[in-house]
Protein backbone atom coordinates (compact mmCIF):
# COMPACT_ATOMS: atom_id res chain seq x y z
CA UNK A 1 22.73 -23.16 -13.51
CA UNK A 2 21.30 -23.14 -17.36
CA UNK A 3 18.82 -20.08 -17.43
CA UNK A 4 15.23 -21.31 -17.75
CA UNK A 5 12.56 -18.94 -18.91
CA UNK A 6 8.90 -19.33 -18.93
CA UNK A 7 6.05 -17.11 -20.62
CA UNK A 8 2.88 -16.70 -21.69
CA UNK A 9 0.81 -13.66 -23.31
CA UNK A 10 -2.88 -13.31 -24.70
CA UNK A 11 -2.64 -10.57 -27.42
CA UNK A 12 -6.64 -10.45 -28.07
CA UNK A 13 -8.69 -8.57 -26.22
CA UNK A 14 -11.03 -9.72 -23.29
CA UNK A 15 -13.56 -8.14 -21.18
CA UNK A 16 -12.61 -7.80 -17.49
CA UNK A 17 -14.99 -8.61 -14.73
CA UNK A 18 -13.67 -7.19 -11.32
CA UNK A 19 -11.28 -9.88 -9.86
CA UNK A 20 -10.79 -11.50 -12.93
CA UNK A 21 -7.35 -13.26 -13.38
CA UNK A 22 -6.52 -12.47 -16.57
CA UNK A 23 -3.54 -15.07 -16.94
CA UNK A 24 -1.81 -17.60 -14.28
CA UNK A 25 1.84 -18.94 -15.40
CA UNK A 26 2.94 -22.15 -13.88
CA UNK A 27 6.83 -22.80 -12.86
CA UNK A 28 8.74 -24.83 -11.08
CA UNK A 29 10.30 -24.57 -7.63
CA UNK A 30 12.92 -21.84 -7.18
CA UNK A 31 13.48 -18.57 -7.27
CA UNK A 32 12.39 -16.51 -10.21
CA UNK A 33 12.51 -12.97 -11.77
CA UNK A 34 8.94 -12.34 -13.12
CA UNK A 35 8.00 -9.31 -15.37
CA UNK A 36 4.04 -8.91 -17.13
CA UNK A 37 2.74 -5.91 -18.56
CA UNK A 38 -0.36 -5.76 -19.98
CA UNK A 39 -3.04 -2.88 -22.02
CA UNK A 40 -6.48 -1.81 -20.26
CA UNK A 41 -8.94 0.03 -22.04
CA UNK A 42 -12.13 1.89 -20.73
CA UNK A 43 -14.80 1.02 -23.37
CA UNK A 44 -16.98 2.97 -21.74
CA UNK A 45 -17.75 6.48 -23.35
CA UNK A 46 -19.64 8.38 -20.28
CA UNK A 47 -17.69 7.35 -17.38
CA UNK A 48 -14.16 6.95 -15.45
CA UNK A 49 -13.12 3.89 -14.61
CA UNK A 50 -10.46 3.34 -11.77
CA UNK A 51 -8.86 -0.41 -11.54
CA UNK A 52 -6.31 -2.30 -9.61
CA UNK A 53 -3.79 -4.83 -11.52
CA UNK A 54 -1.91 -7.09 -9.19
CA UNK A 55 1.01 -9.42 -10.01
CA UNK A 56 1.32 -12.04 -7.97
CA UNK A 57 4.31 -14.79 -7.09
CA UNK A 58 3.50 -16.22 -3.66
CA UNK A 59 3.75 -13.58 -1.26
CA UNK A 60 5.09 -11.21 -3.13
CA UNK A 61 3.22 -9.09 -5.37
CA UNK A 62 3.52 -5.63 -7.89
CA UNK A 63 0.25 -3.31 -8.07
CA UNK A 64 -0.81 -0.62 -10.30
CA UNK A 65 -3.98 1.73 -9.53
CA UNK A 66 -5.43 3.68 -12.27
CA UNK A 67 -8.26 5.52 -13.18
CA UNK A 68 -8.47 5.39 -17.00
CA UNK A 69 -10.85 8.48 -18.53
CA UNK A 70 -14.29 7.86 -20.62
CA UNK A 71 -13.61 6.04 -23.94
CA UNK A 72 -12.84 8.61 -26.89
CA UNK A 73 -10.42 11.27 -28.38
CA UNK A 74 -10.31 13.53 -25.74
CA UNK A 75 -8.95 11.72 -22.48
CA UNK A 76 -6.70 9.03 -21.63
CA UNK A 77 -8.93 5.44 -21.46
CA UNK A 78 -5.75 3.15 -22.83
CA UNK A 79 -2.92 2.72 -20.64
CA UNK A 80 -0.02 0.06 -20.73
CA UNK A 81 1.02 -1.50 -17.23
CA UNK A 82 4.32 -2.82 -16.32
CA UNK A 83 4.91 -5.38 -13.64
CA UNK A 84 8.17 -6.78 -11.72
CA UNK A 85 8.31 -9.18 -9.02
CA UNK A 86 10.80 -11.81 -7.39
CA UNK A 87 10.13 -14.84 -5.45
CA UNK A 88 11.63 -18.02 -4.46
CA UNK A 89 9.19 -20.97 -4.22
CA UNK A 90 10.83 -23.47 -1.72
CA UNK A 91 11.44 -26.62 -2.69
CA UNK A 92 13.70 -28.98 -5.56
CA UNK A 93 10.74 -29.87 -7.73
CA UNK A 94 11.04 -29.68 -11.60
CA UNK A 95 7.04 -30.08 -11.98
CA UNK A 96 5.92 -26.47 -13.17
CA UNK A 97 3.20 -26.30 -10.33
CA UNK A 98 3.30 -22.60 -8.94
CA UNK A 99 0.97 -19.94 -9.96
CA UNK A 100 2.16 -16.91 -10.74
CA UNK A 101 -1.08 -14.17 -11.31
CA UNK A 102 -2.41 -11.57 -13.04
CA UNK A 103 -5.69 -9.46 -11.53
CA UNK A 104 -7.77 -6.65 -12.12
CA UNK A 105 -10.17 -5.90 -9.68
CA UNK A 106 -12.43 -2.84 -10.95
CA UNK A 107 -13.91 0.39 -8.37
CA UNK A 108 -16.80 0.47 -9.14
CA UNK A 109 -18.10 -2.38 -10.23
CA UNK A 110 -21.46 -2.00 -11.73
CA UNK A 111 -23.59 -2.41 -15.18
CA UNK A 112 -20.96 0.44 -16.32
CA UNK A 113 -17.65 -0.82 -16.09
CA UNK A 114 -16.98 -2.00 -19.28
CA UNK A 115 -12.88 -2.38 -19.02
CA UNK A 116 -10.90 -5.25 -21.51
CA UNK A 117 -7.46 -6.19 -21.01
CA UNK A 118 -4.94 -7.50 -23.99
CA UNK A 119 -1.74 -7.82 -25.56
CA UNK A 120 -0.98 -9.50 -22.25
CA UNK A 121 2.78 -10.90 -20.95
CA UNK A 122 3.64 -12.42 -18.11
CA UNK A 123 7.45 -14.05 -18.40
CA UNK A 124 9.67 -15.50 -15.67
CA UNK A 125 13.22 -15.88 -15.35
CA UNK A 126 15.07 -18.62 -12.88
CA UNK A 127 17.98 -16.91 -10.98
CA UNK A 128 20.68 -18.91 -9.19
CA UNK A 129 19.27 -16.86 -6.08
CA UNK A 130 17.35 -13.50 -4.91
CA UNK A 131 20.02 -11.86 -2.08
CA UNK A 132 17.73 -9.22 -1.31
CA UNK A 133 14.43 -7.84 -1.92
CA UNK A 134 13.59 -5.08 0.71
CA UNK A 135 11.94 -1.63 0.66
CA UNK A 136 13.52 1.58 0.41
């Protein structure tokens, strides 16, 4: 089989509402190697903000929790997260009609969570096949 990639990114960034999906790529059937990463950045300068980014390829997913400081030189509110999933969507079809997500859902959610997202990647690789994908 010829290697067939699809991507998409949003370098800019956005303001993220909690459960936002920040980007959905669309592939065909198969079974695919999907990476994403993308930037979060607490804008707010008085408080913490913890968030949950969740890839998503059918039922299989990647998650990252973190809890980004206040906004400013003095803690961490930038942080760059990295994403890897595999799935096989059943089926023959060439039409590029599966959804493969990216979502941040923020804790707490309130007039003070002021989190934005960029420089945003979500790419997928067709394999010939996935011969396993257990825990360890």
């Amino acid at each position: 089989m010829a290697t067939q990639v699809f991507s998409c990114f949003h370098d800019a960034q956005k303001k993220v509402s909690s459960g936002s999906k920040l980007a959905t790529l669309l592939v065909p059937d198969g079974s695919w190697f999907v990476v994403a990463k993308v930037n979060v950045d607490n804008d707010n300068t008085s408080t913490y903000q913890t968030l949950t980014a969740q890839l998503t390829a059918g039922q299989d997913f990647d998650v990252n929790h973190v809890r980004l400081g206040p906004s400013g030189v003095h803690s961490v509110d930038v942080m760059a997260l990295a994403f890897t999933v595999v799935h096989t969507f059943p089926g023959t079809s060439n039409v590029a009609k599966n959804t493969i997500d990216l979502v941040i859902t923020l804790d707490p959610v309130g007039p003070n969570a002021f989190v934005s997202a960029g420089q945003l990647k979500i790419t997928a690789i067709r394999v010939d096949s996935i011969d396993a994908n257990t825990p360890v």
